[in-house]
N, C-alpha and C. Protein backbone atom coordinates (compact mmCIF):
# COMPACT_ATOMS: atom_id res chain seq x y z
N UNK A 1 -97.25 74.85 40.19
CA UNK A 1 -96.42 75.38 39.11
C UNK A 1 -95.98 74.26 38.18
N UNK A 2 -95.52 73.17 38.65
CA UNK A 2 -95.26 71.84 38.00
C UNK A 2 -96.37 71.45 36.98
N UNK A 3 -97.81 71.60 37.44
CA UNK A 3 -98.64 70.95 36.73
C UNK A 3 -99.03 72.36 35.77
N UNK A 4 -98.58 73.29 36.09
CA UNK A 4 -99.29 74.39 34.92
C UNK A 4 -98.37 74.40 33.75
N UNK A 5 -97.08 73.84 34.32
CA UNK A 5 -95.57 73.64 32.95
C UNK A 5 -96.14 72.26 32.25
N UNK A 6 -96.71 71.23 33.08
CA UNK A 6 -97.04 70.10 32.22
C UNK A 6 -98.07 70.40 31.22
N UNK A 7 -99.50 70.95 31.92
CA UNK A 7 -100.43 71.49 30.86
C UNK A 7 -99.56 72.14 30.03
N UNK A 8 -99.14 73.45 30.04
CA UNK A 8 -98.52 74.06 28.99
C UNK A 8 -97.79 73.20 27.98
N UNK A 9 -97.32 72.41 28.36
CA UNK A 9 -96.27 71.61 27.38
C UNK A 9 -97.08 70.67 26.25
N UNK A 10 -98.32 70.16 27.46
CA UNK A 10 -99.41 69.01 26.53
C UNK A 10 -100.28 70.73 25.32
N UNK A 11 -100.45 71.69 25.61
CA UNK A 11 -101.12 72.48 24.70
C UNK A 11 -100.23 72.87 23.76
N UNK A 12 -98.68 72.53 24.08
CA UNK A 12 -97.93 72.94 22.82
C UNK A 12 -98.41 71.78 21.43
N UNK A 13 -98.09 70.85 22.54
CA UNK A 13 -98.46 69.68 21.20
C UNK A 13 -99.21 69.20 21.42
N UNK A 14 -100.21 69.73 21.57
CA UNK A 14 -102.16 69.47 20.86
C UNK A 14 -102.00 70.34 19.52
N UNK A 15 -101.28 71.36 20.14
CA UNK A 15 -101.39 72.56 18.88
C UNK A 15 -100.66 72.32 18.04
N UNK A 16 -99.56 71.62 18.11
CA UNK A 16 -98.80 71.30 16.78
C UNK A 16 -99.59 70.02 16.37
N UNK A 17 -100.33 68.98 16.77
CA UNK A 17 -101.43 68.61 15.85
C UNK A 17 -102.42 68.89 15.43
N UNK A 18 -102.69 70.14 15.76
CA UNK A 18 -104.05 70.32 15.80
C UNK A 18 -103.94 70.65 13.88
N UNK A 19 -105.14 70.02 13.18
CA UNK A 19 -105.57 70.30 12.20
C UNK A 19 -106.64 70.73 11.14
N UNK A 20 -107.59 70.49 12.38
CA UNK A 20 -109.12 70.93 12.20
C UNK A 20 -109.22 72.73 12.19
N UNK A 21 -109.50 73.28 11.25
CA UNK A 21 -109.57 74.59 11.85
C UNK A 21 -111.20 75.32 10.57
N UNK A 22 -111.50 76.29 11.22
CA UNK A 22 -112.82 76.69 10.35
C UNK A 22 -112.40 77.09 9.17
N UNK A 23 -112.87 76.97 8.04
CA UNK A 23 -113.00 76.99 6.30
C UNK A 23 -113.07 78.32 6.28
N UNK A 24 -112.21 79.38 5.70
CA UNK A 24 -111.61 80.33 5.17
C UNK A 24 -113.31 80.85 4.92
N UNK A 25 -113.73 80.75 4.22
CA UNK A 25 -115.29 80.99 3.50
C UNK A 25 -116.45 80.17 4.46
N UNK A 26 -116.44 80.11 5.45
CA UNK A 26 -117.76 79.60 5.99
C UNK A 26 -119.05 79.86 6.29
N UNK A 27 -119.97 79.58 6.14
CA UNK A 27 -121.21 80.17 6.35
C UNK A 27 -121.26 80.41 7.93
N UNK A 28 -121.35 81.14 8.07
CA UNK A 28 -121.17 82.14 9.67
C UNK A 28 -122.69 81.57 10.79
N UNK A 29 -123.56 80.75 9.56
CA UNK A 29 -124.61 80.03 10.60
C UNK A 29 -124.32 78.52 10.51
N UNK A 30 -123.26 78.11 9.94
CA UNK A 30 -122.66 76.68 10.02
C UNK A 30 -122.29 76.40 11.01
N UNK A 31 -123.10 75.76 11.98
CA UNK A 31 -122.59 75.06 13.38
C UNK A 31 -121.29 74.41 13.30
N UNK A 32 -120.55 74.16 12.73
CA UNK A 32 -119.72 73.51 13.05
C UNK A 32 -118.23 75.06 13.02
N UNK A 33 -118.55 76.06 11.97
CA UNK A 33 -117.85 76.85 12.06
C UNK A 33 -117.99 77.52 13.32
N UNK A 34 -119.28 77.72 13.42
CA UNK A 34 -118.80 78.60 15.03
C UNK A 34 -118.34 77.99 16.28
N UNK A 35 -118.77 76.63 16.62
CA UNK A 35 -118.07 75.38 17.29
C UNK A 35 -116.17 75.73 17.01
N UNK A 36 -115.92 76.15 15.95
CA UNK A 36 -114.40 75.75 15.69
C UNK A 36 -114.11 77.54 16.54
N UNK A 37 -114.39 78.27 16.51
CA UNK A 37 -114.68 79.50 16.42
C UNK A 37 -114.29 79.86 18.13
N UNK A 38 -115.45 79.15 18.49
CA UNK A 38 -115.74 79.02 20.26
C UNK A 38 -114.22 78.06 20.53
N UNK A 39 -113.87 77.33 20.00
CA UNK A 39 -112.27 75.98 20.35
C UNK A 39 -111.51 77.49 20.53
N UNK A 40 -111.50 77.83 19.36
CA UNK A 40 -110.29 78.77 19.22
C UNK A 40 -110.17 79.88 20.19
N UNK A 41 -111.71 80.43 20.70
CA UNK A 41 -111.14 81.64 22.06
C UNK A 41 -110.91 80.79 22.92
N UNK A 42 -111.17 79.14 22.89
CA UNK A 42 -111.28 78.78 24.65
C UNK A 42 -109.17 78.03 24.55
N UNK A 43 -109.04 78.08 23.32
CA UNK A 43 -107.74 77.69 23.58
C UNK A 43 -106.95 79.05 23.53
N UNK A 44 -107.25 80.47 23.38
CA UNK A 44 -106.58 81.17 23.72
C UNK A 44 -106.58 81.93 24.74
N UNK A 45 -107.81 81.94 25.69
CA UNK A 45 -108.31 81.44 26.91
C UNK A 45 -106.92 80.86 28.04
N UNK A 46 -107.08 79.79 27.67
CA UNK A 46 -106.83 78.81 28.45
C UNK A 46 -104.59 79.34 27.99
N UNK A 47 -104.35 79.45 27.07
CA UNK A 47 -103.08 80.04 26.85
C UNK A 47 -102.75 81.48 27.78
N UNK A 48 -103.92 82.29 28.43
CA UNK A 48 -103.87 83.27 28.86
C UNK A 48 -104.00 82.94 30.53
N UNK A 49 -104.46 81.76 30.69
CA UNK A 49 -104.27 80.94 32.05
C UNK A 49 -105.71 81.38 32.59
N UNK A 50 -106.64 81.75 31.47
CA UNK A 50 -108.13 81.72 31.45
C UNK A 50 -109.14 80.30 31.84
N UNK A 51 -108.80 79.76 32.88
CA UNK A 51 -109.17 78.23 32.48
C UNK A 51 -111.03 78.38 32.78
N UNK A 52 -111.11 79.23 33.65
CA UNK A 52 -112.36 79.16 34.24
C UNK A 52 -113.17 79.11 32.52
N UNK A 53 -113.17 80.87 32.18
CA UNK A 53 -113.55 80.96 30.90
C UNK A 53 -113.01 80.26 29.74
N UNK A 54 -112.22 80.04 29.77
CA UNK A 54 -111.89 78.86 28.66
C UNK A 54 -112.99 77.64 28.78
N UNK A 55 -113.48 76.40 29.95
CA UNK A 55 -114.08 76.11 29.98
C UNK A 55 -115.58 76.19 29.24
N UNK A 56 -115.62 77.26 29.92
CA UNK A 56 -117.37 78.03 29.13
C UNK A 56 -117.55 78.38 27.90
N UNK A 57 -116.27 78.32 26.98
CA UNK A 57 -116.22 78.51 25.58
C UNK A 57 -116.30 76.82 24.94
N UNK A 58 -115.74 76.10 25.47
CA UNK A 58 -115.34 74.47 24.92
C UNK A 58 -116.77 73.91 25.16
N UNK A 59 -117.36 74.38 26.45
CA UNK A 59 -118.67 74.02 26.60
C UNK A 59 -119.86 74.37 25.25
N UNK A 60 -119.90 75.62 25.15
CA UNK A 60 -120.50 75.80 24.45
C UNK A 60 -120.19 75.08 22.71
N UNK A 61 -118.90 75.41 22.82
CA UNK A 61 -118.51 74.86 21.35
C UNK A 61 -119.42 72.98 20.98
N UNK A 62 -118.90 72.43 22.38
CA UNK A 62 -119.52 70.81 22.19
C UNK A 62 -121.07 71.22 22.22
N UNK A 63 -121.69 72.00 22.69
CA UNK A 63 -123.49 72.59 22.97
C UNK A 63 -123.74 72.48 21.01
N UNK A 64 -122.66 73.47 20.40
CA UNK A 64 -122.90 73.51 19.09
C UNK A 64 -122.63 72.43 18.16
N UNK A 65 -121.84 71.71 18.25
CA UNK A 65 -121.17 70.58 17.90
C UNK A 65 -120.82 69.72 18.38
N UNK A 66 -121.33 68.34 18.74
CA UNK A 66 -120.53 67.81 20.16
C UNK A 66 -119.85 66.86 19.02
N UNK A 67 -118.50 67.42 19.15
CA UNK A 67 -117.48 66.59 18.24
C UNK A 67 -116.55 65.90 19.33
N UNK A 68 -115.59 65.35 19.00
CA UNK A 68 -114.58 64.41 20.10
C UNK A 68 -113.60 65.98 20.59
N UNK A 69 -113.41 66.71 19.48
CA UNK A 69 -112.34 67.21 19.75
C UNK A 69 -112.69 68.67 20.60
N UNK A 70 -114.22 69.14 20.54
CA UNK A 70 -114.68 69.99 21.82
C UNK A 70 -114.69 69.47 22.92
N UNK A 71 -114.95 67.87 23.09
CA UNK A 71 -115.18 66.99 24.24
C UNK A 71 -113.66 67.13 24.98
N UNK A 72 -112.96 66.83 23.97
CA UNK A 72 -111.79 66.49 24.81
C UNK A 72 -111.27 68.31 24.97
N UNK A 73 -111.31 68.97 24.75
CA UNK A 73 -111.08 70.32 25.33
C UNK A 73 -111.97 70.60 26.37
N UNK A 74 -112.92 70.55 27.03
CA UNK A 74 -113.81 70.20 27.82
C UNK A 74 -113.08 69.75 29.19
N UNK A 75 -112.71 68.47 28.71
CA UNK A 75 -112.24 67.26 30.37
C UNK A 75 -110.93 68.17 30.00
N UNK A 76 -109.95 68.71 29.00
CA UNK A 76 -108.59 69.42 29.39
C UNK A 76 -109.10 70.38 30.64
N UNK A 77 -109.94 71.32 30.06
CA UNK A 77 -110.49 72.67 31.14
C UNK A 77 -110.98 72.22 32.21
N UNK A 78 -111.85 71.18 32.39
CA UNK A 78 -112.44 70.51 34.25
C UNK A 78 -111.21 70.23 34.53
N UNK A 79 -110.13 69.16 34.35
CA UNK A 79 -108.65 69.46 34.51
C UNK A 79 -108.27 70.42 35.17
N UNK A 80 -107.84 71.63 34.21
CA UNK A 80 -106.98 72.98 34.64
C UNK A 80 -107.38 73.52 35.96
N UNK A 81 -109.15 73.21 36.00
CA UNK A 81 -109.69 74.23 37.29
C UNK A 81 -109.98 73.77 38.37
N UNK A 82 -109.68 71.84 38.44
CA UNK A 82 -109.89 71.07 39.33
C UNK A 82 -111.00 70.52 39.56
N UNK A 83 -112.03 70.44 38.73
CA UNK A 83 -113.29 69.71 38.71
C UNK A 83 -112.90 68.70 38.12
N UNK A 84 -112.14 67.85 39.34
CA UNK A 84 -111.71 66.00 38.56
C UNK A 84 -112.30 65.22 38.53
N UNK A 85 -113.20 65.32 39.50
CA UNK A 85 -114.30 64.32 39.48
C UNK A 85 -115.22 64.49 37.93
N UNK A 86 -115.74 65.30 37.41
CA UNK A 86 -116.08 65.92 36.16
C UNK A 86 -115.47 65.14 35.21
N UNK A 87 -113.81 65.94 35.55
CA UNK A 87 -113.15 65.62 34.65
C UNK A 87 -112.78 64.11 33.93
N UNK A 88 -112.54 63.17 35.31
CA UNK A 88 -112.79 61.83 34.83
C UNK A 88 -113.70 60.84 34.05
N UNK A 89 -114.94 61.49 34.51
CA UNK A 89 -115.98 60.89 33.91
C UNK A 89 -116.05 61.72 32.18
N UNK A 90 -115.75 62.90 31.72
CA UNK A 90 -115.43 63.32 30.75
C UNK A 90 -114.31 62.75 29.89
N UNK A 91 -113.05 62.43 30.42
CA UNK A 91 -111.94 62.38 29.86
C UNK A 91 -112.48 60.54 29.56
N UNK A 92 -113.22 59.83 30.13
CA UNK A 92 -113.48 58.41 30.36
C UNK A 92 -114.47 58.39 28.70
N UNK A 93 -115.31 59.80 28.31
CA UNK A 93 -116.72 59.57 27.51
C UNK A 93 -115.47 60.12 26.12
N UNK A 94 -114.81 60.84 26.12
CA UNK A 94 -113.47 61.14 25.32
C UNK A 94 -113.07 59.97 24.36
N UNK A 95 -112.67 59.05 25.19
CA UNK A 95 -111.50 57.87 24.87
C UNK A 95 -112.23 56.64 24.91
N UNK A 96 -113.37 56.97 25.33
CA UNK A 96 -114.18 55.57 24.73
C UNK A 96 -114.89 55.42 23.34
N UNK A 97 -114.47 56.98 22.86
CA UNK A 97 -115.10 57.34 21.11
C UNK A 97 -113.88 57.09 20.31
N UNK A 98 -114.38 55.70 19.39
CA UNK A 98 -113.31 55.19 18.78
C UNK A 98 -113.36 55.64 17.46
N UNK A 99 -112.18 55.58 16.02
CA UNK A 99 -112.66 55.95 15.20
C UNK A 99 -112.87 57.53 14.77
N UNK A 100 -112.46 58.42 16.23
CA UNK A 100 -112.34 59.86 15.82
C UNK A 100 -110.93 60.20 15.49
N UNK A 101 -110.78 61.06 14.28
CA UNK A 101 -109.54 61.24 14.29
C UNK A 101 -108.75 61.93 15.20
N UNK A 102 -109.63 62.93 15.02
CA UNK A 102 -109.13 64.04 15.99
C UNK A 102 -108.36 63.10 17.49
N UNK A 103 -109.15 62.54 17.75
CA UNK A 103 -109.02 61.77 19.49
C UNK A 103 -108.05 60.62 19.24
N UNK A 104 -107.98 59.91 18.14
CA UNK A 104 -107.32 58.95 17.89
C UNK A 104 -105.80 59.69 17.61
N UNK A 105 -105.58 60.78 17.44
CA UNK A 105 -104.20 60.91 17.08
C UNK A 105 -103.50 61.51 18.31
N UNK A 106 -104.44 61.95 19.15
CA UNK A 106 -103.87 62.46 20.78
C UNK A 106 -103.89 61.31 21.76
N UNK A 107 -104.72 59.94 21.82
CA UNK A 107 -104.85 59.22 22.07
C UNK A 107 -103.88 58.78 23.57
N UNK A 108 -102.35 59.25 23.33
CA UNK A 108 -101.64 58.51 24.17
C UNK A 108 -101.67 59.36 25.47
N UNK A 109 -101.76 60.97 24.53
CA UNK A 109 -101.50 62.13 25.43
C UNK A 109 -102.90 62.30 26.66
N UNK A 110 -103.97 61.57 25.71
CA UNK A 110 -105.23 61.99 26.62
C UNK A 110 -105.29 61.32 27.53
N UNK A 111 -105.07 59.87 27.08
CA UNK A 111 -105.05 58.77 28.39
C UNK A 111 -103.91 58.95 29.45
N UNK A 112 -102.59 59.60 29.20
CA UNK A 112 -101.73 59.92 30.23
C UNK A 112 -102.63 61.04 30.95
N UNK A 113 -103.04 62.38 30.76
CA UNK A 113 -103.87 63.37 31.70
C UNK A 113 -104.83 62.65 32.74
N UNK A 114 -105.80 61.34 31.98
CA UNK A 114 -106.17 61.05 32.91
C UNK A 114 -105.65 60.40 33.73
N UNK A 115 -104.61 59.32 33.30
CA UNK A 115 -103.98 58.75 34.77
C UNK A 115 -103.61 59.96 35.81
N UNK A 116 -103.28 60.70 35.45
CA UNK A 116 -102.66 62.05 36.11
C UNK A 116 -103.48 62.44 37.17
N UNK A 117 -104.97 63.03 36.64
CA UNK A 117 -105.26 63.33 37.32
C UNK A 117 -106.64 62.56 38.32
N UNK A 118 -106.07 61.05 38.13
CA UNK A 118 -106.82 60.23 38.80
C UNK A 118 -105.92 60.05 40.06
N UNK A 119 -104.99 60.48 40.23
CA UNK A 119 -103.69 60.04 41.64
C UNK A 119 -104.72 61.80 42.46
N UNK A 120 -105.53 62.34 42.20
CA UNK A 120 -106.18 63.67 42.71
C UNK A 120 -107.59 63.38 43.27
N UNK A 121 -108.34 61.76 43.08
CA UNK A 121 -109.25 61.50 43.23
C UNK A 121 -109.24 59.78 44.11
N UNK A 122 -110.74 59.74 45.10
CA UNK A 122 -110.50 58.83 46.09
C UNK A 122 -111.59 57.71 45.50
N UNK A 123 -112.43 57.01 46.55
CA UNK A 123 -113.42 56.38 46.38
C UNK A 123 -114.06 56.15 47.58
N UNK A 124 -114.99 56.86 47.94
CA UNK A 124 -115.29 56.87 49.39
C UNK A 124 -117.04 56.15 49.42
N UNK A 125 -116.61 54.79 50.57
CA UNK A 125 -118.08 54.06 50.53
C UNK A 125 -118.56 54.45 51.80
N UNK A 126 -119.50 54.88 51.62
CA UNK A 126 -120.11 54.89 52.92
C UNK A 126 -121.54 54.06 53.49
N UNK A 127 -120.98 53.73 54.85
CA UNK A 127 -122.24 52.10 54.99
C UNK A 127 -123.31 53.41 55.68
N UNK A 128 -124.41 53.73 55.88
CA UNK A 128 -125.65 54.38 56.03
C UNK A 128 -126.46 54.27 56.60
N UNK A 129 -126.89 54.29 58.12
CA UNK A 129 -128.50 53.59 58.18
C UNK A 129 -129.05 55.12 58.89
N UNK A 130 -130.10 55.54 59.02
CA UNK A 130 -131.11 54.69 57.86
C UNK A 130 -130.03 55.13 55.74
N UNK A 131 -130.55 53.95 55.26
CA UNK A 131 -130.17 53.68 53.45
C UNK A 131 -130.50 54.68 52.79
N UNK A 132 -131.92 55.04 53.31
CA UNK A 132 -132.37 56.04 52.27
C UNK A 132 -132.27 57.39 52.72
N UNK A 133 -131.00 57.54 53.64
CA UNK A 133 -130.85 59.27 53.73
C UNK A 133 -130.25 60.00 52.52
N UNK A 134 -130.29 61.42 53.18
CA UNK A 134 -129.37 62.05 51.98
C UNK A 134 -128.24 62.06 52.25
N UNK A 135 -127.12 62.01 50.75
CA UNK A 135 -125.65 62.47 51.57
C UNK A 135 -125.19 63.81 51.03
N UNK A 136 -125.03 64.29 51.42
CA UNK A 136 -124.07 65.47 50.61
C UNK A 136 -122.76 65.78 51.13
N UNK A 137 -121.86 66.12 50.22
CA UNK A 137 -120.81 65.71 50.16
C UNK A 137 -119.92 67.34 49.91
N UNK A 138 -119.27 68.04 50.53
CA UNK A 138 -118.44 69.35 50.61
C UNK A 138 -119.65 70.64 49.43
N UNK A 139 -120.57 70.07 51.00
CA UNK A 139 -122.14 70.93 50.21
C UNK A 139 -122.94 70.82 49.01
N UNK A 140 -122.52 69.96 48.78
CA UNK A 140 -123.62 69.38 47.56
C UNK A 140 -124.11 68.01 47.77
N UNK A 141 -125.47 68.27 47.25
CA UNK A 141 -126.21 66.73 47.40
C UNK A 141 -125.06 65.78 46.24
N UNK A 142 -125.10 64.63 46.56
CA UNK A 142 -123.87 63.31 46.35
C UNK A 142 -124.82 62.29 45.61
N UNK A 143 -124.24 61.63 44.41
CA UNK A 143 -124.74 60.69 44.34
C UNK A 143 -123.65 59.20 43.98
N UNK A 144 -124.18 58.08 43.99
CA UNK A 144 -123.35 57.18 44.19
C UNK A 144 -123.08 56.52 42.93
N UNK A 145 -122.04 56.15 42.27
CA UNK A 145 -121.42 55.77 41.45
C UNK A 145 -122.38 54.18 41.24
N UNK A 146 -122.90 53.86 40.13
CA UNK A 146 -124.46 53.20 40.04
C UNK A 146 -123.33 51.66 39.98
N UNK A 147 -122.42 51.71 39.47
CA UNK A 147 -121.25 50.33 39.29
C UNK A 147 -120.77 50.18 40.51
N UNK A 148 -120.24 50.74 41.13
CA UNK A 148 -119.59 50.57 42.50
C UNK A 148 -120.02 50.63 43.80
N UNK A 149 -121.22 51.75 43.59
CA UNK A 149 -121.99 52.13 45.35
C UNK A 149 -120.91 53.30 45.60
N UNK A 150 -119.50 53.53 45.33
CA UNK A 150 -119.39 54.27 45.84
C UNK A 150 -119.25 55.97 45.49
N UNK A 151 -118.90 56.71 46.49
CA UNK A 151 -118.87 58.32 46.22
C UNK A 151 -117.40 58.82 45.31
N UNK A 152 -117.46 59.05 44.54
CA UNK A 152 -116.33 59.69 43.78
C UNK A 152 -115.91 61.24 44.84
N UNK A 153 -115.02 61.20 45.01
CA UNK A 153 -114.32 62.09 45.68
C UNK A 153 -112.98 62.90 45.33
N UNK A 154 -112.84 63.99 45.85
CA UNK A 154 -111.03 64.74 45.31
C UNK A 154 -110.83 64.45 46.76
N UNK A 155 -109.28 63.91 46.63
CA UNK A 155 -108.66 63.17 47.93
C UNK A 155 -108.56 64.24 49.03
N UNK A 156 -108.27 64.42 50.14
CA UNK A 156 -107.80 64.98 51.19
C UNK A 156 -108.89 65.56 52.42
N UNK A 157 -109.31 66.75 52.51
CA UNK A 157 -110.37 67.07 53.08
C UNK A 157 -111.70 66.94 52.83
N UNK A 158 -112.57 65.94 53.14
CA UNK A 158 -113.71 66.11 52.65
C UNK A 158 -115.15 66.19 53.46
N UNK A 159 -115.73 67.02 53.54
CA UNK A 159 -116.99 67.49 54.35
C UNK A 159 -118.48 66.35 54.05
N UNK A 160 -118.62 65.24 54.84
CA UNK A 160 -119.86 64.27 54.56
C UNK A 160 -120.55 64.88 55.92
N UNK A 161 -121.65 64.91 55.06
CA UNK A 161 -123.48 65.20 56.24
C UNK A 161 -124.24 64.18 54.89
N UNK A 162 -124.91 63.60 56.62
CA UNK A 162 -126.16 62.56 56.25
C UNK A 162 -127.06 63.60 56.75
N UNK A 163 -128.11 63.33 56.32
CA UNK A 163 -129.59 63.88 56.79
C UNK A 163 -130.49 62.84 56.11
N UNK A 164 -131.78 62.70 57.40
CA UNK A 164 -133.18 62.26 56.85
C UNK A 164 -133.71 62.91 57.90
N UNK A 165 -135.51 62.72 57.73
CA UNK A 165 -136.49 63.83 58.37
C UNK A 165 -136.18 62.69 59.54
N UNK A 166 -136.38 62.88 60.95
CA UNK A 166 -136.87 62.23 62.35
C UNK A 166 -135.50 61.86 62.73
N UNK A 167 -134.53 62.35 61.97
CA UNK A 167 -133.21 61.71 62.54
C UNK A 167 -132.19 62.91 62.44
N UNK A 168 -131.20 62.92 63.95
CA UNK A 168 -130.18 63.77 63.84
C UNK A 168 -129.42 63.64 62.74
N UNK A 169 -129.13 64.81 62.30
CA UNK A 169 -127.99 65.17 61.07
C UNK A 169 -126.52 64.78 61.54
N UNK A 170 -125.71 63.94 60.69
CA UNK A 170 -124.82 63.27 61.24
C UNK A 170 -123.45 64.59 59.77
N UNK A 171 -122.66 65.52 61.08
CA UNK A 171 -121.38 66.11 59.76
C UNK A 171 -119.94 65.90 60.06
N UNK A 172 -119.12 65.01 59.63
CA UNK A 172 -118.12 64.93 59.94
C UNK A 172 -117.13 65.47 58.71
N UNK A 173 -116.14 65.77 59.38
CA UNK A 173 -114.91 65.94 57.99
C UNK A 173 -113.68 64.72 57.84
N UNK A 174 -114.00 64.24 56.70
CA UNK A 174 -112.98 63.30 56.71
C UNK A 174 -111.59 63.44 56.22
N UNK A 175 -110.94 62.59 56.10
CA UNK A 175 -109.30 62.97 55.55
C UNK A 175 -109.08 61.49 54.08
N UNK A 176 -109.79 61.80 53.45
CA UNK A 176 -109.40 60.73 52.31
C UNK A 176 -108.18 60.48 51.22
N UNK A 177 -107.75 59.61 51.39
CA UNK A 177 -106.04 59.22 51.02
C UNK A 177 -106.39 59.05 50.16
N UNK A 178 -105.55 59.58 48.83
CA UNK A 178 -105.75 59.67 47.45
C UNK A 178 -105.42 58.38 47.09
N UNK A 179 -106.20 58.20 45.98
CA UNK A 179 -106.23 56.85 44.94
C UNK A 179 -106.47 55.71 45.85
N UNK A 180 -107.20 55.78 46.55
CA UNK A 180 -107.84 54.64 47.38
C UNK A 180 -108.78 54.65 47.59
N UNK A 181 -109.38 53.84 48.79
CA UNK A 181 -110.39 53.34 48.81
C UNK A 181 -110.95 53.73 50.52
N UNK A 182 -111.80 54.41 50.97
CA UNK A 182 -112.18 54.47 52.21
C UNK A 182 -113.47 54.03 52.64
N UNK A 183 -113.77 52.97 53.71
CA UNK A 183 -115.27 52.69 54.15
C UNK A 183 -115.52 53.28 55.32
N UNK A 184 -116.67 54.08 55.30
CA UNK A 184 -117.00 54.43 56.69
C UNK A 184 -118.62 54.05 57.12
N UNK A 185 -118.43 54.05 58.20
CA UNK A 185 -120.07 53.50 58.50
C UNK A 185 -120.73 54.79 59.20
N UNK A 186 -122.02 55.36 58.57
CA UNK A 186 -122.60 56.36 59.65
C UNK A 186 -123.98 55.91 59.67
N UNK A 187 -124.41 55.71 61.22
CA UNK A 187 -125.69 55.67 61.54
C UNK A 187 -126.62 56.89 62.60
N UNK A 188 -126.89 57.21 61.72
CA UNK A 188 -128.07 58.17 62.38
C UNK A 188 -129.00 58.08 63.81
N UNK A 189 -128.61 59.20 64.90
CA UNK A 189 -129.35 58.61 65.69
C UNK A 189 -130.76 59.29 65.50
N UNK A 190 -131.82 58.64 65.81
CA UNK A 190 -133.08 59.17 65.82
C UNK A 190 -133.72 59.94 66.62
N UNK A 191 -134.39 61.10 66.31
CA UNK A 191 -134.70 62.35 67.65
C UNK A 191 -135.61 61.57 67.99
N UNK A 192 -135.46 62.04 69.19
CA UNK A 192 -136.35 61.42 70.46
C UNK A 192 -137.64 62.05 70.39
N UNK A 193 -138.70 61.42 70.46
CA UNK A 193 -140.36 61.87 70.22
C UNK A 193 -140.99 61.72 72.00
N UNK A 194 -141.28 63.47 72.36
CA UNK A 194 -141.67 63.66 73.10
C UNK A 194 -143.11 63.15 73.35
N UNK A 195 -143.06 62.79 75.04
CA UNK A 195 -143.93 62.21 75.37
C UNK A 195 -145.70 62.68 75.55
N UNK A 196 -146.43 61.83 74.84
CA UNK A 196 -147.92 62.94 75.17
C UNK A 196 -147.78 63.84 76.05
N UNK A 197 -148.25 65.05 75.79
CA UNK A 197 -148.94 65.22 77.50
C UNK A 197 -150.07 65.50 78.23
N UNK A 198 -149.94 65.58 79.43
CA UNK A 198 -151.03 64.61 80.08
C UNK A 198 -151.58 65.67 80.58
């Protein structure tokens, strides 16, 4: 409830800056009008506590236009619905576009959301043998953060299975402490290869 009063409060004043809006007379196949078009259901959407579908409107709007200011409605909605991991790496491609107005005048507000909702996310390394298994990570295949090695994670419960072919499937559930750092080591034992027979 806390964090749906904070969103609410950050959409009051997005909206009292907001200044971009579609041209009274627009050509109705002007990508950028229907981009503004798609902002506008996904922010009334998202006012209706629509976040799922709100999302799928901001999406599309950046599909039509990828401007700063669909982008950053975008990482707001992975936000609202808890796709932080998403959301970080979005809110990160946001605020590294310098020179937009739109982004430059929310600037302080965007970079506070993400600190926010980086205290919701871990960093989980995991040592591997065999290296070249798979990991997947609360059922989805995982991949590893190409700067760090490690797994981007949402803190608390998290479901890791290794798999490779000739080797037992290794599934544990871990407990990862937010905004840190966890190493774990899993090694695979190898199925046992029955003996000729004779």
């Amino acid at each position: 409830m806390v964090r749906w009063k904070r969103f609410a409060a950050f959409l009051v004043a997005l909206a009292s800056l907001e200044t971009t809006s579609a041209p009274a007379h627009a050509d109705p196949e002007d990508a950028t009008a229907e981009a503004d078009a798609e902002i506008a259901r996904g922010l009334a959407l998202r006012r209706a506590r629509l976040d799922v579908e709100a999302l799928a409107e901001f999406r599309r709007a950046y599909a039509l236009k990828p401007s700063g200011r669909a982008l950053a409605q975008v990482a707001l909605a992975e936000d609202a619905v808890g796709l932080w991991v998403d959301a970080e790496q979005t809110f990160e491609d946001v605020l590294a576009r310098r020179g937009d107005p739109w982004i430059d005048a929310r600037r302080a507000a965007l970079d506070n959301e993400l600190r926010e909702l980086r205290g919701h996310l871990a960093d989980l390394d995991l040592e591997i043998a065999p290296a070249d298994s798979e990991v997947w990570i609360n059922g989805a295949p995982a991949k590893r953060n190409p700067d760090t090695r490690d797994f981007r994670v949402i803190s608390g419960r998290v479901l890791v299975e290794v798999k490779r072919a000739g080797f037992e499937a290794d599934r544990r559930v871990l407990e990862v402490p937010p905004a840190r750092r966890m190493r774990v080591s899993i090694a695979l034992t190898a199925v046992p290869v029955a003996p000729p027979a004779t």
